[in-house]
PDB file of N, CA and C in Angstrom:
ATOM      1  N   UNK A   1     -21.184   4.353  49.143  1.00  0.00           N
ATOM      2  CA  UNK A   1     -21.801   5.596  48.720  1.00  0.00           C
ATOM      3  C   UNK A   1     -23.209   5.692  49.292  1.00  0.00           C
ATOM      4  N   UNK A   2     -23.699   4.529  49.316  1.00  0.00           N
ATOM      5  CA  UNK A   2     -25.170   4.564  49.927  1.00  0.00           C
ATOM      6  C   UNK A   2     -25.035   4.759  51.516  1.00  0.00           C
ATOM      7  N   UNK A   3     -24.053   4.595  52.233  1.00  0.00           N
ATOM      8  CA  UNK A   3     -23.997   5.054  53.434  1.00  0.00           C
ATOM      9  C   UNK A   3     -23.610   6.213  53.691  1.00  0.00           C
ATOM     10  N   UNK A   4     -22.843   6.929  52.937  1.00  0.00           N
ATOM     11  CA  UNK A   4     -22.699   8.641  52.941  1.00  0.00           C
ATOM     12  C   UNK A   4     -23.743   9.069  52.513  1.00  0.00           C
ATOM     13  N   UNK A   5     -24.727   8.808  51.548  1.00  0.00           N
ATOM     14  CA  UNK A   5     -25.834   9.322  51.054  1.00  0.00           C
ATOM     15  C   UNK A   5     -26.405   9.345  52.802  1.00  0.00           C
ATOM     16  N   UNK A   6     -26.774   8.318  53.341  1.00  0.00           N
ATOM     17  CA  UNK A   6     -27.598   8.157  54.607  1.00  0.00           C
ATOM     18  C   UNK A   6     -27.119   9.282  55.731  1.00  0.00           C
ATOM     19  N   UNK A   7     -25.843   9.540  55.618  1.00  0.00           N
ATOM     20  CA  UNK A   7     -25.291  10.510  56.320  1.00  0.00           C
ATOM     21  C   UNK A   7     -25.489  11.581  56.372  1.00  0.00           C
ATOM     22  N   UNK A   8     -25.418  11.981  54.812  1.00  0.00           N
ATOM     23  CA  UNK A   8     -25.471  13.522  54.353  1.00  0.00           C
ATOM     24  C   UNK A   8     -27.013  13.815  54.459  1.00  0.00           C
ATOM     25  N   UNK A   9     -27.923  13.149  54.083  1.00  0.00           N
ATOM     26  CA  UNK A   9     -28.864  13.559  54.084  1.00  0.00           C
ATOM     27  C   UNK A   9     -30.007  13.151  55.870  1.00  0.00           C
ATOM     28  N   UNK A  10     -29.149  12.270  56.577  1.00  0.00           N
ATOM     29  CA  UNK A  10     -30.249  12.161  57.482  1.00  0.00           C
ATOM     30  C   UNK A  10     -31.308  11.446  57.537  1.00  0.00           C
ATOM     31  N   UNK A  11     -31.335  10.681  56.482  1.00  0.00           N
ATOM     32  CA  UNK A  11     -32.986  10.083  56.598  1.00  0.00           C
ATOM     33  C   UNK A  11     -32.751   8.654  55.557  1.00  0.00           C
ATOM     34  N   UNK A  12     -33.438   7.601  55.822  1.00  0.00           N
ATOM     35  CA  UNK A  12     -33.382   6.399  55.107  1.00  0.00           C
ATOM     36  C   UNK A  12     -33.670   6.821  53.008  1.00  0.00           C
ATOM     37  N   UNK A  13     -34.504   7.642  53.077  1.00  0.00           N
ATOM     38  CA  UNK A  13     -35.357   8.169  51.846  1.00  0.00           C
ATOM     39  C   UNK A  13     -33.846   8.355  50.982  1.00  0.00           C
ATOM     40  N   UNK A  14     -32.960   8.566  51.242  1.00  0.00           N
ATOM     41  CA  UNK A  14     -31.751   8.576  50.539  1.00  0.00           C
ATOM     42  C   UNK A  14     -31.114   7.536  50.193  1.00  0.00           C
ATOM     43  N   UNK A  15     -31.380   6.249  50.603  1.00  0.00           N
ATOM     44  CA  UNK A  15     -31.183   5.009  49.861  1.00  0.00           C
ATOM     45  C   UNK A  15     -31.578   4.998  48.652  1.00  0.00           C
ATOM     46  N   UNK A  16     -32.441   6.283  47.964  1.00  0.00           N
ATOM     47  CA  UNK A  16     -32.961   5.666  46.505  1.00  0.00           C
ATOM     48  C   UNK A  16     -31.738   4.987  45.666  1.00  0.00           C
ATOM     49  N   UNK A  17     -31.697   3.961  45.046  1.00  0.00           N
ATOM     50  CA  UNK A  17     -30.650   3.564  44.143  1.00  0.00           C
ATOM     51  C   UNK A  17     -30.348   4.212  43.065  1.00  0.00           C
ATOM     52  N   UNK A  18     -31.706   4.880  42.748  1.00  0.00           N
ATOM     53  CA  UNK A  18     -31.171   6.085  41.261  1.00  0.00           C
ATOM     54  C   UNK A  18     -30.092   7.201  42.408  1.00  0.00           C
ATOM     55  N   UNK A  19     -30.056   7.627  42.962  1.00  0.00           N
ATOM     56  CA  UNK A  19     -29.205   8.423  43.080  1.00  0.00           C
ATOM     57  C   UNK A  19     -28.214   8.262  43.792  1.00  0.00           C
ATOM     58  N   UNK A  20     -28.071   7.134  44.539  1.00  0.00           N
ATOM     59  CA  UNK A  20     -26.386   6.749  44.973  1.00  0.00           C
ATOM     60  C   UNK A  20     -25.984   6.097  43.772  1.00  0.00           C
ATOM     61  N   UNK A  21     -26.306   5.250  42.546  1.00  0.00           N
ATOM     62  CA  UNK A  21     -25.572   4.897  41.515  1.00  0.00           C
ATOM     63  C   UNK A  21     -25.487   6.086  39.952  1.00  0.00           C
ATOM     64  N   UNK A  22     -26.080   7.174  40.377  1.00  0.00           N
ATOM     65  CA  UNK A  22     -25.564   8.515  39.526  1.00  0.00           C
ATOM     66  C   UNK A  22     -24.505   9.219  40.645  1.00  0.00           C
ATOM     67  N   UNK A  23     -24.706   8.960  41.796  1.00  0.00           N
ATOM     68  CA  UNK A  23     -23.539   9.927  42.567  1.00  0.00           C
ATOM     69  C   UNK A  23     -22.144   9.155  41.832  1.00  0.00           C
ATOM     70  N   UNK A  24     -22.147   8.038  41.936  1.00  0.00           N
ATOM     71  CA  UNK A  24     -21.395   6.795  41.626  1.00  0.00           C
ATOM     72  C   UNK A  24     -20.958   7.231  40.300  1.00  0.00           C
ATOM     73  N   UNK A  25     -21.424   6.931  39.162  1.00  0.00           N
ATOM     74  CA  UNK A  25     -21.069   6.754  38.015  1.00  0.00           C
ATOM     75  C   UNK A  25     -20.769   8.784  38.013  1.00  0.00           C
ATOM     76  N   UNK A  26     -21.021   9.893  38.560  1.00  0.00           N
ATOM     77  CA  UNK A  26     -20.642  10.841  38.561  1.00  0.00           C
ATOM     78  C   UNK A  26     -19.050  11.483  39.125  1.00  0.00           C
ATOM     79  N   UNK A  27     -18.464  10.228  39.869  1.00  0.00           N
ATOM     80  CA  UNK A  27     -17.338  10.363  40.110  1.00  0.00           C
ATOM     81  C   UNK A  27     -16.645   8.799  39.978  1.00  0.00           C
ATOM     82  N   UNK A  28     -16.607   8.169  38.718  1.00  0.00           N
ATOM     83  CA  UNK A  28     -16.847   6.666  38.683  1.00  0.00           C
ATOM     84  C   UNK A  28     -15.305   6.734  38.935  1.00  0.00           C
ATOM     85  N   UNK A  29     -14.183   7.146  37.962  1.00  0.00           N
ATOM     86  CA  UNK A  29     -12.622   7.390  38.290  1.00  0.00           C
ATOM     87  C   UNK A  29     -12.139   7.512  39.444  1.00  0.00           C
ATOM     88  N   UNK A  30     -12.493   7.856  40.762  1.00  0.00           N
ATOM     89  CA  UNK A  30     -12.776   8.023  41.853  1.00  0.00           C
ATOM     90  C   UNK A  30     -12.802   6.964  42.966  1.00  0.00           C
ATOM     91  N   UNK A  31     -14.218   7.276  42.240  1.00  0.00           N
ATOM     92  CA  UNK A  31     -14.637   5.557  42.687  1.00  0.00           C
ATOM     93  C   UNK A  31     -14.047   4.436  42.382  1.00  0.00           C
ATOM     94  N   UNK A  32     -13.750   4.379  41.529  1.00  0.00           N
ATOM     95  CA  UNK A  32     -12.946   2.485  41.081  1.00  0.00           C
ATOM     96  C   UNK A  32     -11.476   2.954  41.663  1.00  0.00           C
ATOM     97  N   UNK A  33     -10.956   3.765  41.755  1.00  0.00           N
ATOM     98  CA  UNK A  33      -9.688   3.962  42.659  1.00  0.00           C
ATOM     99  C   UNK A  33      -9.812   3.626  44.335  1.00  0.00           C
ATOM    100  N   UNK A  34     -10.940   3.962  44.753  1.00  0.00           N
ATOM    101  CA  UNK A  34     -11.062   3.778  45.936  1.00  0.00           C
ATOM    102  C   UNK A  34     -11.549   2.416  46.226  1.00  0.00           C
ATOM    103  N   UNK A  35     -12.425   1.498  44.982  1.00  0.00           N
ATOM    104  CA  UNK A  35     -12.341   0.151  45.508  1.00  0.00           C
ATOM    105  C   UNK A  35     -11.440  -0.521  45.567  1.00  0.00           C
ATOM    106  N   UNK A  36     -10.428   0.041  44.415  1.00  0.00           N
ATOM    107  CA  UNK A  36      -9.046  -1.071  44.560  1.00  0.00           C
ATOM    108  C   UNK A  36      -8.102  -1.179  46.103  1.00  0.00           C
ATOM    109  N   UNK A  37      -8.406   0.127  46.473  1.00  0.00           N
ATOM    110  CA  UNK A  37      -8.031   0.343  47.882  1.00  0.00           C
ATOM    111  C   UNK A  37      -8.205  -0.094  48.335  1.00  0.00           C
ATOM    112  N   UNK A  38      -9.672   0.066  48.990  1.00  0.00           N
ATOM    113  CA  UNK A  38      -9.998  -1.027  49.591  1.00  0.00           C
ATOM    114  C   UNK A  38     -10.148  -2.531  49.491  1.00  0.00           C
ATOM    115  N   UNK A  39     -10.034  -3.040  48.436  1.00  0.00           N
ATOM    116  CA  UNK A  39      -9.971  -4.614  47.865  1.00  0.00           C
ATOM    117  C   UNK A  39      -8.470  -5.015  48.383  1.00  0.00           C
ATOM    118  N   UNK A  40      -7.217  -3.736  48.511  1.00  0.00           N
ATOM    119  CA  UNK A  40      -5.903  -4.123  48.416  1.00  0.00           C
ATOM    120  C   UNK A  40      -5.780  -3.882  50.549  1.00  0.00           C
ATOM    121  N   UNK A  41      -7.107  -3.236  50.981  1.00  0.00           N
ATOM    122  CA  UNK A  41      -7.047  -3.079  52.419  1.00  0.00           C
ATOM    123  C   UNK A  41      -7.490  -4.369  53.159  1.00  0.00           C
ATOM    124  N   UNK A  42      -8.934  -5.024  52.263  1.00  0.00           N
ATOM    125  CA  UNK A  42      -9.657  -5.948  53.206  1.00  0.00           C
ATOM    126  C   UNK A  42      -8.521  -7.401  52.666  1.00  0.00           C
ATOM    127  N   UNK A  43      -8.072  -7.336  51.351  1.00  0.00           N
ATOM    128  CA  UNK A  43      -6.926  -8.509  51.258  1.00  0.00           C
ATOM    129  C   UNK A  43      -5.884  -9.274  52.384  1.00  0.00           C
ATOM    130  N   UNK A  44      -5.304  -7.648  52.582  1.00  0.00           N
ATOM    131  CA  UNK A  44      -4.193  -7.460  53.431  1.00  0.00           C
ATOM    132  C   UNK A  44      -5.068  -7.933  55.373  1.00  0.00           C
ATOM    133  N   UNK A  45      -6.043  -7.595  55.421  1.00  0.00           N
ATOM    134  CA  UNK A  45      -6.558  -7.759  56.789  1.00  0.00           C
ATOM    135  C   UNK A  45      -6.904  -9.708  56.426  1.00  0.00           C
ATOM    136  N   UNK A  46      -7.210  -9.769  55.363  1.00  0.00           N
ATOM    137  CA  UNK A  46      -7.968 -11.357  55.292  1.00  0.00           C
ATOM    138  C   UNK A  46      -6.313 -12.328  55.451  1.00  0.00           C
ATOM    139  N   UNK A  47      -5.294 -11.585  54.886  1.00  0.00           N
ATOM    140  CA  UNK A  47      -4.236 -12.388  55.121  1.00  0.00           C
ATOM    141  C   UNK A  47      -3.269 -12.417  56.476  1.00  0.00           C
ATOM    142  N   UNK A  48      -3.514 -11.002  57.363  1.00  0.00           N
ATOM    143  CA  UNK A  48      -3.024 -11.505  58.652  1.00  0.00           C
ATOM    144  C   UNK A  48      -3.832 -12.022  59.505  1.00  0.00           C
ATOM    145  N   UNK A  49      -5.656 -12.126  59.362  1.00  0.00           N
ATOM    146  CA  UNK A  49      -6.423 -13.160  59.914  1.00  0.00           C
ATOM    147  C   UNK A  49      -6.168 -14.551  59.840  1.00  0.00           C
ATOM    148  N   UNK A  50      -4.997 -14.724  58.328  1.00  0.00           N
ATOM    149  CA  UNK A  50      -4.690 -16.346  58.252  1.00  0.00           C
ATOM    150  C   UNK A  50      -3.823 -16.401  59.054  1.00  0.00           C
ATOM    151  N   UNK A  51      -3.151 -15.189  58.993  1.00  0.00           N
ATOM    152  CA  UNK A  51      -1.748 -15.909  59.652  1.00  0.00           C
ATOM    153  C   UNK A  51      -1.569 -16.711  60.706  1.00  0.00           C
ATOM    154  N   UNK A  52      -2.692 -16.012  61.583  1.00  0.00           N
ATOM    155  CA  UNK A  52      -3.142 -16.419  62.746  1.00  0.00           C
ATOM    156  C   UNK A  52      -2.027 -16.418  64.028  1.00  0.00           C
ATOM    157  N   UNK A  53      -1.747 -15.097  64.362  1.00  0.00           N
ATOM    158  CA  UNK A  53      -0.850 -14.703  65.398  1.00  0.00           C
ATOM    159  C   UNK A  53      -1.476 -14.397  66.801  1.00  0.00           C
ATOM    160  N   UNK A  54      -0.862 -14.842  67.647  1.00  0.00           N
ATOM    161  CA  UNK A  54      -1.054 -14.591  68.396  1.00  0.00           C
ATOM    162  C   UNK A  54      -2.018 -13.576  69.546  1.00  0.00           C
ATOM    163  N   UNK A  55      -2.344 -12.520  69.261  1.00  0.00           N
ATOM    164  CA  UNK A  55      -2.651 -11.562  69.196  1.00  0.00           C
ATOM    165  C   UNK A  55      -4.004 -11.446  69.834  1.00  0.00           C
ATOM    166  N   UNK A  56      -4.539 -11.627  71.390  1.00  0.00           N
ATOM    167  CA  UNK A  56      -6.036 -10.944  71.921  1.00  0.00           C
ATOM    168  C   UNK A  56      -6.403  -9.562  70.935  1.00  0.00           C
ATOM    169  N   UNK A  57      -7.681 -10.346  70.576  1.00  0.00           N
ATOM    170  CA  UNK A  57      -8.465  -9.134  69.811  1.00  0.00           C
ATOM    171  C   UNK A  57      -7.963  -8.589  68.537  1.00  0.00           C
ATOM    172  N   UNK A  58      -6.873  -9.145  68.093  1.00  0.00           N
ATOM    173  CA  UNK A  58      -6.590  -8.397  66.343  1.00  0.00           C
ATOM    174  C   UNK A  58      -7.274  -8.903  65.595  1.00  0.00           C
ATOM    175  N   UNK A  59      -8.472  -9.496  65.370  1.00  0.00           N
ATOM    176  CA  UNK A  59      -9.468  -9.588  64.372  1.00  0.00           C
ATOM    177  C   UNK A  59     -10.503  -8.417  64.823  1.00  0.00           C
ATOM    178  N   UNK A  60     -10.689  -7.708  65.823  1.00  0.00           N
ATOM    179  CA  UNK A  60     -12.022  -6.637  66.116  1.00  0.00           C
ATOM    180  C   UNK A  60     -11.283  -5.669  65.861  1.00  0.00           C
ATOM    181  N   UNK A  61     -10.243  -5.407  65.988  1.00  0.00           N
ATOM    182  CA  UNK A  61      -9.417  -4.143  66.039  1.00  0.00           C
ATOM    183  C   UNK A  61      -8.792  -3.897  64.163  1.00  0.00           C
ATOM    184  N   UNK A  62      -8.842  -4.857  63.632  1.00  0.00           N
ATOM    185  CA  UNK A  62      -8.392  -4.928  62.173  1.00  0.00           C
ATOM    186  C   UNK A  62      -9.805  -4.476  61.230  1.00  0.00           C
ATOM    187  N   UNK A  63     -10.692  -4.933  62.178  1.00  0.00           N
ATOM    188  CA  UNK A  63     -12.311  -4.852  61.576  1.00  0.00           C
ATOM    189  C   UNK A  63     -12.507  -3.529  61.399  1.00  0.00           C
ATOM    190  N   UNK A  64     -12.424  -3.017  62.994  1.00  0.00           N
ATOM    191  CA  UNK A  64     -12.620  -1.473  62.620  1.00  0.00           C
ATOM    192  C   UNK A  64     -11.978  -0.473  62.296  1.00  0.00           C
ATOM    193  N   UNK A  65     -10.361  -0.998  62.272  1.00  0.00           N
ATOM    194  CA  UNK A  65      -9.464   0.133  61.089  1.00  0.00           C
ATOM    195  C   UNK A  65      -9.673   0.153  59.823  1.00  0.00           C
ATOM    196  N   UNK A  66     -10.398  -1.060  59.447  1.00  0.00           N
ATOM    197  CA  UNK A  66     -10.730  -1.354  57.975  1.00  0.00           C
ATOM    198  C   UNK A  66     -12.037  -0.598  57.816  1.00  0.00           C
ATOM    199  N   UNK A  67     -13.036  -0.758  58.794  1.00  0.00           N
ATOM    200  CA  UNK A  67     -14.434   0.326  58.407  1.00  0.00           C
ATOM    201  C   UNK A  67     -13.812   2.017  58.506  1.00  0.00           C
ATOM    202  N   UNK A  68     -13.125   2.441  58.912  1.00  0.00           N
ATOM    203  CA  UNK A  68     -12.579   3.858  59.414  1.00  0.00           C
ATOM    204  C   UNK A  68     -11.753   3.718  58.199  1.00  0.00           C
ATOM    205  N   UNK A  69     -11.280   3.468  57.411  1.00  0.00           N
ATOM    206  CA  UNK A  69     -10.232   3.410  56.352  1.00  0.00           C
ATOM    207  C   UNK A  69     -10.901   3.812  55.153  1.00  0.00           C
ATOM    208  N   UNK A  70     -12.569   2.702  55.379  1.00  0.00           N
ATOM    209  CA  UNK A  70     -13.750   2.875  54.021  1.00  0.00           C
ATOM    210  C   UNK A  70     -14.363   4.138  54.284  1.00  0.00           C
ATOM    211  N   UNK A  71     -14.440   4.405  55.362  1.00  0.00           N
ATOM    212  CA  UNK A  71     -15.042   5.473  55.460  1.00  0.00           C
ATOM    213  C   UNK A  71     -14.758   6.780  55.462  1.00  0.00           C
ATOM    214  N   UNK A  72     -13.103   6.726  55.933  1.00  0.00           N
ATOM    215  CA  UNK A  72     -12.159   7.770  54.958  1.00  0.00           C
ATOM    216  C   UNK A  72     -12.241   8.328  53.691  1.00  0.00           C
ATOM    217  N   UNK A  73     -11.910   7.059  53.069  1.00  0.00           N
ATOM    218  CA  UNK A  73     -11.892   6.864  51.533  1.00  0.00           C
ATOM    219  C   UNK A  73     -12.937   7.718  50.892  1.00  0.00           C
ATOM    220  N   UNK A  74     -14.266   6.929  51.530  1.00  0.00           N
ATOM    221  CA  UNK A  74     -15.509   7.635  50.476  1.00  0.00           C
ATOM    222  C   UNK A  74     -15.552   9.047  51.478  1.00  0.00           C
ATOM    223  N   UNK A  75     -15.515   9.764  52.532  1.00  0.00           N
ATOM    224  CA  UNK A  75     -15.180  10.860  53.070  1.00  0.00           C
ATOM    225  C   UNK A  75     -14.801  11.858  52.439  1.00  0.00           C
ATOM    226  N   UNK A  76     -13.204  11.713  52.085  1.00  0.00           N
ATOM    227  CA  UNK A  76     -12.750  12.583  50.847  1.00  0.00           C
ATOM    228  C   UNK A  76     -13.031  12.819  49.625  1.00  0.00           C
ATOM    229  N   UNK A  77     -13.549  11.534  48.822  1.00  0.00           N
ATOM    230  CA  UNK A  77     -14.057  11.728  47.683  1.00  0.00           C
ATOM    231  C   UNK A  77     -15.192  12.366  47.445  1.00  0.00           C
ATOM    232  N   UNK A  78     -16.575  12.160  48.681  1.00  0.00           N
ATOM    233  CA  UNK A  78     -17.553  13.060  48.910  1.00  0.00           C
ATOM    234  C   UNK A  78     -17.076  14.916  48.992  1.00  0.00           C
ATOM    235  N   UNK A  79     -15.359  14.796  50.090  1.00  0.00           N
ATOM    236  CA  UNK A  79     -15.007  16.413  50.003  1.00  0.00           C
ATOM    237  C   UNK A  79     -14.423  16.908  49.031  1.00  0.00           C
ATOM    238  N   UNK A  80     -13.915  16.510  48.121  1.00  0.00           N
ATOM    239  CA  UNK A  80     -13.411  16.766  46.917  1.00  0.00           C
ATOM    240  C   UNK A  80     -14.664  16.994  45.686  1.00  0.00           C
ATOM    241  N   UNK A  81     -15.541  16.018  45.494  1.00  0.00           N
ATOM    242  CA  UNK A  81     -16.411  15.980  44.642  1.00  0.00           C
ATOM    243  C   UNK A  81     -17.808  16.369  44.787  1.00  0.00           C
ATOM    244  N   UNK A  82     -18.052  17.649  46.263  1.00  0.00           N
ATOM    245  CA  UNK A  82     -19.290  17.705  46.509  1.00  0.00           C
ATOM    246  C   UNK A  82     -19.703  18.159  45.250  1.00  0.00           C
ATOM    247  N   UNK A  83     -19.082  19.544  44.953  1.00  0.00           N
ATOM    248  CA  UNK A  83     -20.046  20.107  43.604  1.00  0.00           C
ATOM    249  C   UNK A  83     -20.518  19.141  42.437  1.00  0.00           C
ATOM    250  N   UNK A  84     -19.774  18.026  42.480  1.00  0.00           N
ATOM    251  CA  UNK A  84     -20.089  17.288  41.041  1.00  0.00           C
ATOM    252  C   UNK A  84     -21.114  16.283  41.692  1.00  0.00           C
ATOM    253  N   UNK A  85     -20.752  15.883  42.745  1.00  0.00           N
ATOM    254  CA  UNK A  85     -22.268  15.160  42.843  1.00  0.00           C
ATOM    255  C   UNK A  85     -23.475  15.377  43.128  1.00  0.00           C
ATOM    256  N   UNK A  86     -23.106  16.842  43.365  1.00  0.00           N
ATOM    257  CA  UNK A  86     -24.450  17.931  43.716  1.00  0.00           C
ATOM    258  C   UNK A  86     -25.981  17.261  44.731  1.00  0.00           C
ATOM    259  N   UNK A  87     -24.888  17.013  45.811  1.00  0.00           N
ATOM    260  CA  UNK A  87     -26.607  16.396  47.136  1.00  0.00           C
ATOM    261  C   UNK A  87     -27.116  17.461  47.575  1.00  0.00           C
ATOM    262  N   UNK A  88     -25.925  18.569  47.601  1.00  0.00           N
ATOM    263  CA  UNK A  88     -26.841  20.029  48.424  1.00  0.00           C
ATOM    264  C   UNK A  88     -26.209  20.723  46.843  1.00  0.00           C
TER     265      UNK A  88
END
């Protein structure tokens, strides 16, 4: 959330912690849905890193489907929940 804050607004000054953890607790249902996601995304990447297959480059390429996945995630919930978290 603190990196969409940085997004939406453009400028570091949006790191304040009062207001990425009220954006937070303003769509908290949301939010704890989307960590399990991701907890059940970076799992799944930490267990075919064990597997350890064969594979040139499937640890960089798993890395960044997993950042594009987080960044999905909080994406939509930002487009669904602009009015309630009210940044603009």
């Amino acid at each position: 959330m603190a990196l969409l804050a940085v997004v939406i607004h453009d400028s570091w000054i949006a790191l304040n912690p009062v207001r990425v953890i009220l954006a937070i607790f303003k769509v908290f249902g949301y939010y704890v849905i989307a960590c399990i996601i991701l907890v059940l995304v970076i799992g799944s990447f930490y267990y075919l890193t064990k597997v350890n297959l064969q594979v040139p480059f499937l640890n960089a390429v798993l890395s960044i489907y997993l950042l594009m996945v987080a960044m999905r995630i909080i994406g939509i919930i930002y487009h669904k929940k602009e009015q309630q978290i009210g940044w603009f």
